[in-house]
Each structure stands twice: as C-alpha cells, then as structure tokens.
Protein backbone atom coordinates (compact mmCIF):
# COMPACT_ATOMS: atom_id res chain seq x y z
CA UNK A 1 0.00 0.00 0.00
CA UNK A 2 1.24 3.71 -1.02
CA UNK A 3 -0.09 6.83 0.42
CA UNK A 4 0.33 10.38 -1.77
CA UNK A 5 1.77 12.98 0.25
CA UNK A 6 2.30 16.57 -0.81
CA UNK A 7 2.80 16.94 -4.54
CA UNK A 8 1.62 13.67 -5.35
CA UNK A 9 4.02 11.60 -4.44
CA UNK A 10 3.61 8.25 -3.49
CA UNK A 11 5.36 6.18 -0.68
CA UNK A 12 5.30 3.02 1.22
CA UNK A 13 4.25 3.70 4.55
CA UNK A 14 6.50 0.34 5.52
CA UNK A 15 9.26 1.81 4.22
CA UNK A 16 9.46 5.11 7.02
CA UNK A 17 11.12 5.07 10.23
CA UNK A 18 9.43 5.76 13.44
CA UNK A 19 9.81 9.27 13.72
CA UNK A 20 8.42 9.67 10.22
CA UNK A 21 5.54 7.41 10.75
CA UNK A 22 4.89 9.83 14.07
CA UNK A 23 5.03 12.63 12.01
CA UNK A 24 2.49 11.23 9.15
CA UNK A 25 0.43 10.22 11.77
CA UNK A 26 0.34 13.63 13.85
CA UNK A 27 -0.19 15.34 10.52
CA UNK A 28 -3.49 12.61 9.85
CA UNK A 29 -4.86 13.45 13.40
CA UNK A 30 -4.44 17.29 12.69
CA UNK A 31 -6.08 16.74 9.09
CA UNK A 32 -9.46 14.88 10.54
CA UNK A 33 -10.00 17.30 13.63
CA UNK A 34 -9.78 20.52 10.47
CA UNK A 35 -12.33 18.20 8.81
CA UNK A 36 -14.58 17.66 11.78
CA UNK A 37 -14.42 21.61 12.36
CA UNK A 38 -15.58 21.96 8.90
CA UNK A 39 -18.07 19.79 9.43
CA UNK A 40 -19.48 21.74 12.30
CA UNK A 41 -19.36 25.05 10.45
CA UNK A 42 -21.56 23.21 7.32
CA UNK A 43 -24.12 21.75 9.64
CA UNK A 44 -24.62 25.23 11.46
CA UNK A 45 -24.88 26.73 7.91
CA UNK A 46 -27.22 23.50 7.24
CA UNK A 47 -29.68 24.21 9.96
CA UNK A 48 -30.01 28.01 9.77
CA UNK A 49 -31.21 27.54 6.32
CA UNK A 50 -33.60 25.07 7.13
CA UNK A 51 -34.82 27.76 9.45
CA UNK A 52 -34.76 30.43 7.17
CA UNK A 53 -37.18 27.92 4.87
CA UNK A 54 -39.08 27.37 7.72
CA UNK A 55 -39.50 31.45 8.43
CA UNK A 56 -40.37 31.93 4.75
CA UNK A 57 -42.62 28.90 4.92
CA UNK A 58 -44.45 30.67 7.87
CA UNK A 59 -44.07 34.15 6.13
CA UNK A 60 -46.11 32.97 3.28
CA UNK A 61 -49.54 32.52 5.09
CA UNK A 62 -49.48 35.35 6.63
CA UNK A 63 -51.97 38.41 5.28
CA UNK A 64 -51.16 42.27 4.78
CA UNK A 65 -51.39 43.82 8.08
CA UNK A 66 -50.66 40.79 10.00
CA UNK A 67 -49.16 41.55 13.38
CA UNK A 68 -45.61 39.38 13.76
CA UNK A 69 -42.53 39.10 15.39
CA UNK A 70 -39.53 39.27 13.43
CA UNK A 71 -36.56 37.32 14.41
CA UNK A 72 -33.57 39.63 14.32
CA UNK A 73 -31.16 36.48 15.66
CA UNK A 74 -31.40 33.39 17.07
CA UNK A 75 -32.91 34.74 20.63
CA UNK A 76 -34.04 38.79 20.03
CA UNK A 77 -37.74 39.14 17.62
CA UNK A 78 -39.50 42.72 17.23
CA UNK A 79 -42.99 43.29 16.86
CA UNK A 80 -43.61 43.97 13.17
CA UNK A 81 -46.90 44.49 10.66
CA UNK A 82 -46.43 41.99 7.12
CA UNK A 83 -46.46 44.28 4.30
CA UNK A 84 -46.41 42.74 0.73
CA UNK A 85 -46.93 39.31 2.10
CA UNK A 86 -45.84 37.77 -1.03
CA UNK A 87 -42.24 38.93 -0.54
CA UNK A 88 -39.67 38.87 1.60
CA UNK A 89 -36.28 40.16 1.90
CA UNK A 90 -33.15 36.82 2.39
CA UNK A 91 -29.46 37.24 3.06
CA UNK A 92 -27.25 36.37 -0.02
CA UNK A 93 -24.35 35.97 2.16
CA UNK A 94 -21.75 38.76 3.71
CA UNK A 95 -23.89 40.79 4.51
CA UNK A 96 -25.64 41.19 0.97
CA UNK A 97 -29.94 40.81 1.09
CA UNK A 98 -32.31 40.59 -1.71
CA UNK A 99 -36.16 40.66 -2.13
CA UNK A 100 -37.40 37.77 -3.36
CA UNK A 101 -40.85 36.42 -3.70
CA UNK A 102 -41.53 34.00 -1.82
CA UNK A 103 -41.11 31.01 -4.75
CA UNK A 104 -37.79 32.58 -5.47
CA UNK A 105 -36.92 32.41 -1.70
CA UNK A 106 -37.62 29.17 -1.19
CA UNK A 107 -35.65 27.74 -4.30
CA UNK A 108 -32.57 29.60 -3.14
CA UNK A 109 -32.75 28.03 0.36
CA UNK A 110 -33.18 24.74 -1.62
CA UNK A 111 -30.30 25.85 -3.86
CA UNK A 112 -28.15 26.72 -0.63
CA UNK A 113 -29.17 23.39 0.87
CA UNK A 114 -27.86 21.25 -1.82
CA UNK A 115 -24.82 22.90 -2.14
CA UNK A 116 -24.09 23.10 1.55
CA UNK A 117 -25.45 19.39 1.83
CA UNK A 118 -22.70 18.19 -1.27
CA UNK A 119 -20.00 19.63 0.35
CA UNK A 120 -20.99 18.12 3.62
CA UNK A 121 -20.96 14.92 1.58
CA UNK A 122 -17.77 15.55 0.31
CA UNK A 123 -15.87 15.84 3.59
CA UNK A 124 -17.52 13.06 5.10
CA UNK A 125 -15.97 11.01 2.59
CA UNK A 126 -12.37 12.45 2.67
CA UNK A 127 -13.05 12.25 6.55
CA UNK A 128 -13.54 8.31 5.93
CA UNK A 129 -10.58 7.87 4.02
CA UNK A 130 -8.18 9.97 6.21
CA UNK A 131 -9.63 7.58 8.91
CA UNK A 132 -8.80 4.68 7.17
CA UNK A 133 -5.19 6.00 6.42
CA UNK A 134 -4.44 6.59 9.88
CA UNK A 135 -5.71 3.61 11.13
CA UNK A 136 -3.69 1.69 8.74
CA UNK A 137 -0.45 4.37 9.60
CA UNK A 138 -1.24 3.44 13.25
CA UNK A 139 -1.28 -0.23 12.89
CA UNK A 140 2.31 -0.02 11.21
CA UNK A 141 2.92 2.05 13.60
CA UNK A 142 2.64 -0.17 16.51
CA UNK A 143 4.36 -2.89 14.30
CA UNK A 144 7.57 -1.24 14.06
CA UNK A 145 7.71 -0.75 17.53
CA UNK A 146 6.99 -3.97 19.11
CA UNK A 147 9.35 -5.41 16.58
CA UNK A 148 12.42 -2.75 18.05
C-alpha cells in the first residue's frame, strides 16, 4: 500500500522510520480534527437555512397587516406588521440581502441546501478515508515498535 503525500508523491508507509511514521500520523490526526471543524461550520450553515425555509414557509400565510414578530437572531424578535406578504427580503451571504418572492426564496434556500449538503458529503468522505489511512499508519505504527 502507497499513500500520496504533498505533490503527489507516493510512498510506502513500511518503508518510514518511526519518527516519520509519528510525524504522518500527527499530521493525519491534525487533518481529521480541520475536517470535523468543517463539518461543524456546514451543519450550522445546514440548519439556519432550514430555518430560514421554515421562516419563509411561515411568512407565506401570513396576510397584509398581519401583526408578527420578526426574528432579528437566534434569541431577540421585534414586533412587526407583514407588508407585501408575497415577498420577503433573504441574506445572499456577507452581509448582501435581496427581495425575493416568496417562490424565489424558497428555491434559493433549496439551492443553498444542496450545495451546503454536497460539500458536507464531500468531507464526510475524505473524513472516511483519512480515517482509514491513519488507522492503517497506526497499525504499522505499533508494528515497528513492538518489533524494536
């Protein structure tokens, strides 16, 4: 079995001292935890747009004049009167918003979703194999030193 390390290159894991196995190893570990941070970051991004969805989804059967509150984070809403029920107003991202009917709103949640949802996907899977790289790094590993 070869791994690729930087550049490309391939090498034998058997082939590497101790120290260098440490060092592969160590850089593994470091590697997964930057993936499982990621990780966290998409799945906060995940579930504030399912509650932005669920806020438009709730926006849309309300009536002109409708007394609300209007969430302006997670914990602090304002009283509010709907206007124009049949828009609202979304964050594009960095501080950017748009008005959007509600239709348009919803598909670029959905949009946001998928894309945030892929590259959850993604890092799962390069999570998986990392995992499956260290284990096998570990295992040799261990090897090397019960044989010195």
């Amino acid at each position: 079995m070869s791994l690729a390390v930087g550049g490309g290159n391939q090498i034998n894991p058997a082939d590497l001292s101790i120290e260098q196995l440490s060092t592969l190893r160590k850089q593994h570990e470091d590697e997964i935890n930057e993936l499982q941070v990621q990780l966290q970051s998409l799945n906060s991004a995940k579930a504030k747009f399912i509650n932005s969805k669920n806020c438009v989804d709730e926006m849309s059967k309300s009536k002109d004049g409708d007394n609300i509150l209007v969430p302006l984070n997670s914990s602090l809403y304002v009283p509010g009167t709907v206007h124009e029920s049949e828009k609202v107003i979304i964050e594009l991202g960095t501080g950017y918003y748009v008005e959007k009917t509600v239709s348009e709103a919803k598909d670029t949640l959905d949009r946001k979703l998928q894309l945030v949802q892929k590259s959850i996907e993604q890092i799962e899977q390069v999570g998986i194999n990392k995992s499956k790289t260290l284990e096998l790094l570990t295992n040799i590993l261990q090897y090397k030193i019960s044989m010195s």
